[in-house]
C-alpha atoms as a PDB file:
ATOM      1  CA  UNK A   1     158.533   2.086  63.114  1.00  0.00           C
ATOM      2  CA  UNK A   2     156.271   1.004  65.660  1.00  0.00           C
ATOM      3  CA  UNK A   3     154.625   3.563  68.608  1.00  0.00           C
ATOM      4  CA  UNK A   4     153.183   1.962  71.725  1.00  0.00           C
ATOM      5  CA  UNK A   5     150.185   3.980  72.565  1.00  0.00           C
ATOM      6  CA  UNK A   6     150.058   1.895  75.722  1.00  0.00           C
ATOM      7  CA  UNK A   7     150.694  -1.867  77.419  1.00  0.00           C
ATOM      8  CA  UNK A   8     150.179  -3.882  74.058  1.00  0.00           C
ATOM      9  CA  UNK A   9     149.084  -0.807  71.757  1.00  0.00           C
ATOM     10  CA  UNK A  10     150.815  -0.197  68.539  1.00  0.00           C
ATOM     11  CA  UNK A  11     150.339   1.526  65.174  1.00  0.00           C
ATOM     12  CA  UNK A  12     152.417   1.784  62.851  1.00  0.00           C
ATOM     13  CA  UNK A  13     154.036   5.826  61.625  1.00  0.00           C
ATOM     14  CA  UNK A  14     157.188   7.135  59.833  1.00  0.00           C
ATOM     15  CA  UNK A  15     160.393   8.809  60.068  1.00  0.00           C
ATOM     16  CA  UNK A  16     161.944   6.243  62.101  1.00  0.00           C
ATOM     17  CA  UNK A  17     160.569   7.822  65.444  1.00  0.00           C
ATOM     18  CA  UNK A  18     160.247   4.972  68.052  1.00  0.00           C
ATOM     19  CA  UNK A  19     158.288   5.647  70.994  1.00  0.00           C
ATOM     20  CA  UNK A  20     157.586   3.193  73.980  1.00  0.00           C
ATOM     21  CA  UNK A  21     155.305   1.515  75.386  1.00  0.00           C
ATOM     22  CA  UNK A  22     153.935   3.456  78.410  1.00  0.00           C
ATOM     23  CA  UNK A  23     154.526   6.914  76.400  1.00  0.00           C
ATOM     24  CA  UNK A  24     151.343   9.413  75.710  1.00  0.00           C
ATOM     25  CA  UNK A  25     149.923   8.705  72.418  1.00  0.00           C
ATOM     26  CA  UNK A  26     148.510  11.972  70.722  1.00  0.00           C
ATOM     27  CA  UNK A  27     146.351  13.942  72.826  1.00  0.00           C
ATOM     28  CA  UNK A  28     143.078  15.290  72.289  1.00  0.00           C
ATOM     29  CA  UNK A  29     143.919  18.338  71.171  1.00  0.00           C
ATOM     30  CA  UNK A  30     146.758  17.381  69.046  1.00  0.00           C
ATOM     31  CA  UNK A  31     144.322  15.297  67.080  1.00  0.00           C
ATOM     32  CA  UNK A  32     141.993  18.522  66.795  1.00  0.00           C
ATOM     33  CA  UNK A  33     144.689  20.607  66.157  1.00  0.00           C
ATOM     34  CA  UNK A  34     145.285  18.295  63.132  1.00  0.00           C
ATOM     35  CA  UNK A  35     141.912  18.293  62.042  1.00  0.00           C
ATOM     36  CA  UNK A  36     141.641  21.788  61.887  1.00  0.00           C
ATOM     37  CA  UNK A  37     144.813  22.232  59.726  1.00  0.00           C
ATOM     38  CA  UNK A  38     143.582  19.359  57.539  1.00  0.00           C
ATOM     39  CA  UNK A  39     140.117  21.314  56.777  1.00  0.00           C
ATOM     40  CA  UNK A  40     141.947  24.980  56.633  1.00  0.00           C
ATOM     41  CA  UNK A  41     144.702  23.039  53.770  1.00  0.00           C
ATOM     42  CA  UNK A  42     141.629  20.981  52.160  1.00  0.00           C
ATOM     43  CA  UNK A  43     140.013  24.644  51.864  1.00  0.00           C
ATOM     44  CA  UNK A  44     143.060  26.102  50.135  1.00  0.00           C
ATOM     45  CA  UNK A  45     143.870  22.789  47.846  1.00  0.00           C
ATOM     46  CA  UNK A  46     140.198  23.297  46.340  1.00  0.00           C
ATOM     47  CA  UNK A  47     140.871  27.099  46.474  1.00  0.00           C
ATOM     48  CA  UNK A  48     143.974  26.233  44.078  1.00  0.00           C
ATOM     49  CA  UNK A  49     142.150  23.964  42.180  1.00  0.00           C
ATOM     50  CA  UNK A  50     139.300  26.624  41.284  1.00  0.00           C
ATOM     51  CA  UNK A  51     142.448  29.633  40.592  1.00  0.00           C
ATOM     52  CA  UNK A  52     143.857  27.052  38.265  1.00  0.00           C
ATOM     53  CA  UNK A  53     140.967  26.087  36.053  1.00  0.00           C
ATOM     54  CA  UNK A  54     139.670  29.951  36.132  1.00  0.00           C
ATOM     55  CA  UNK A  55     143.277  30.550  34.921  1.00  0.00           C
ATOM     56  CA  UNK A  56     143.319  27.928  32.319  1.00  0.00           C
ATOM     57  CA  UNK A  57     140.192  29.109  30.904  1.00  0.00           C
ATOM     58  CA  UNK A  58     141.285  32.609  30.412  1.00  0.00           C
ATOM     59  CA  UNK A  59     144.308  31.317  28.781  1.00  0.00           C
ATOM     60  CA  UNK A  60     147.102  32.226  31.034  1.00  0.00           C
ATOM     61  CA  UNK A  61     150.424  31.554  30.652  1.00  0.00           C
ATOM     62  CA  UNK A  62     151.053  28.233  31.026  1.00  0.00           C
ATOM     63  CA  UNK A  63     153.806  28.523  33.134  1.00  0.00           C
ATOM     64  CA  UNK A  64     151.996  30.230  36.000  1.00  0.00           C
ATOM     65  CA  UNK A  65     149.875  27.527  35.806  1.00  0.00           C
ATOM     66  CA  UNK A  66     152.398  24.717  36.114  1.00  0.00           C
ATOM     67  CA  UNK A  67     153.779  26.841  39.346  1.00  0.00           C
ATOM     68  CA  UNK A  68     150.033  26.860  40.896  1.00  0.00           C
ATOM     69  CA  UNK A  69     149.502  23.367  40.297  1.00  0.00           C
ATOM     70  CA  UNK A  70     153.025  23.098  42.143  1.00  0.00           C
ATOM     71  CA  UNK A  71     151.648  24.649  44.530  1.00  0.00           C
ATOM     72  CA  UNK A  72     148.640  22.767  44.700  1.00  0.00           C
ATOM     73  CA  UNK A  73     150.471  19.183  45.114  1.00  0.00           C
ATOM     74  CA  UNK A  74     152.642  20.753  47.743  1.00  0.00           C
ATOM     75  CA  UNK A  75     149.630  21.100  49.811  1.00  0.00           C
ATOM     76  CA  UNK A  76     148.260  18.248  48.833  1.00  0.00           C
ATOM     77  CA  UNK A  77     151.852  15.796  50.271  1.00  0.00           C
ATOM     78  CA  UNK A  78     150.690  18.317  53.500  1.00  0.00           C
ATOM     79  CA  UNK A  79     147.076  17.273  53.720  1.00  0.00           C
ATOM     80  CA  UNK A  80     148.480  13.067  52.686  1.00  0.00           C
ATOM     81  CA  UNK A  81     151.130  13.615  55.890  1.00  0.00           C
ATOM     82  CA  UNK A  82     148.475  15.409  58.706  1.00  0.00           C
ATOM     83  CA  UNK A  83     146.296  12.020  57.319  1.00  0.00           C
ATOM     84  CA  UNK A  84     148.707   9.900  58.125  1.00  0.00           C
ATOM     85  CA  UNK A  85     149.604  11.038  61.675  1.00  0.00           C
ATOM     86  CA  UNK A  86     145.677  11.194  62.441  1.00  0.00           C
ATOM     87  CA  UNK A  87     144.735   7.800  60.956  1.00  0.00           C
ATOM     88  CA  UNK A  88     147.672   5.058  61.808  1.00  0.00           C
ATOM     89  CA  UNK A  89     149.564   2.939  59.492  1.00  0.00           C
ATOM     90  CA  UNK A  90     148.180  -0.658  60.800  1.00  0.00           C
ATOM     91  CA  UNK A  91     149.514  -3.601  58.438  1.00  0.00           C
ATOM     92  CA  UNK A  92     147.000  -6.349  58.849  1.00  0.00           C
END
């Protein structure tokens, strides 16, 4: 998928969304609307990482665990996609 962020702009995204050349790209505060999700989700990843190693050191049950570092990687696909719509795709 390509998006036209102006006459002779592209990057390159997902999803199969086409947009047109001559359509907005992301605005401003889009972007830091992003960036501020990224930092509050890279806050709670490492906040998950710290709950799981205090858990596994105290021996819990392994199966709470596995569900926090479920948990975990489910933010962590979150944080991968908000990087991806920030930072384009460009194949060189």
């Amino acid at each position: 998928m390509v998006w036209a962020c102006g006459p002779g702009k592209t990057r390159f995204g997902h999803w199969g969304a086409t947009f047109r050349a001559g359509e907005a790209c992301m605005s401003e505060q889009e972007q830091a609307e992003i960036r501020l999700e990224f930092a509050r989700l890279k806050q709670e990843h490492a906040d998950f990482d710290a709950a799981i190693n205090a858990m596994i050191a105290t021996g819990c049950d392994p199966l709470q665990v596995q569900r926090m570092k479920k948990k975990k990687l489910a933010i962590k696909d979150r944080l991968t996609h908000l990087e991806d719509r920030v930072i384009p795709d460009i194949i060189a």
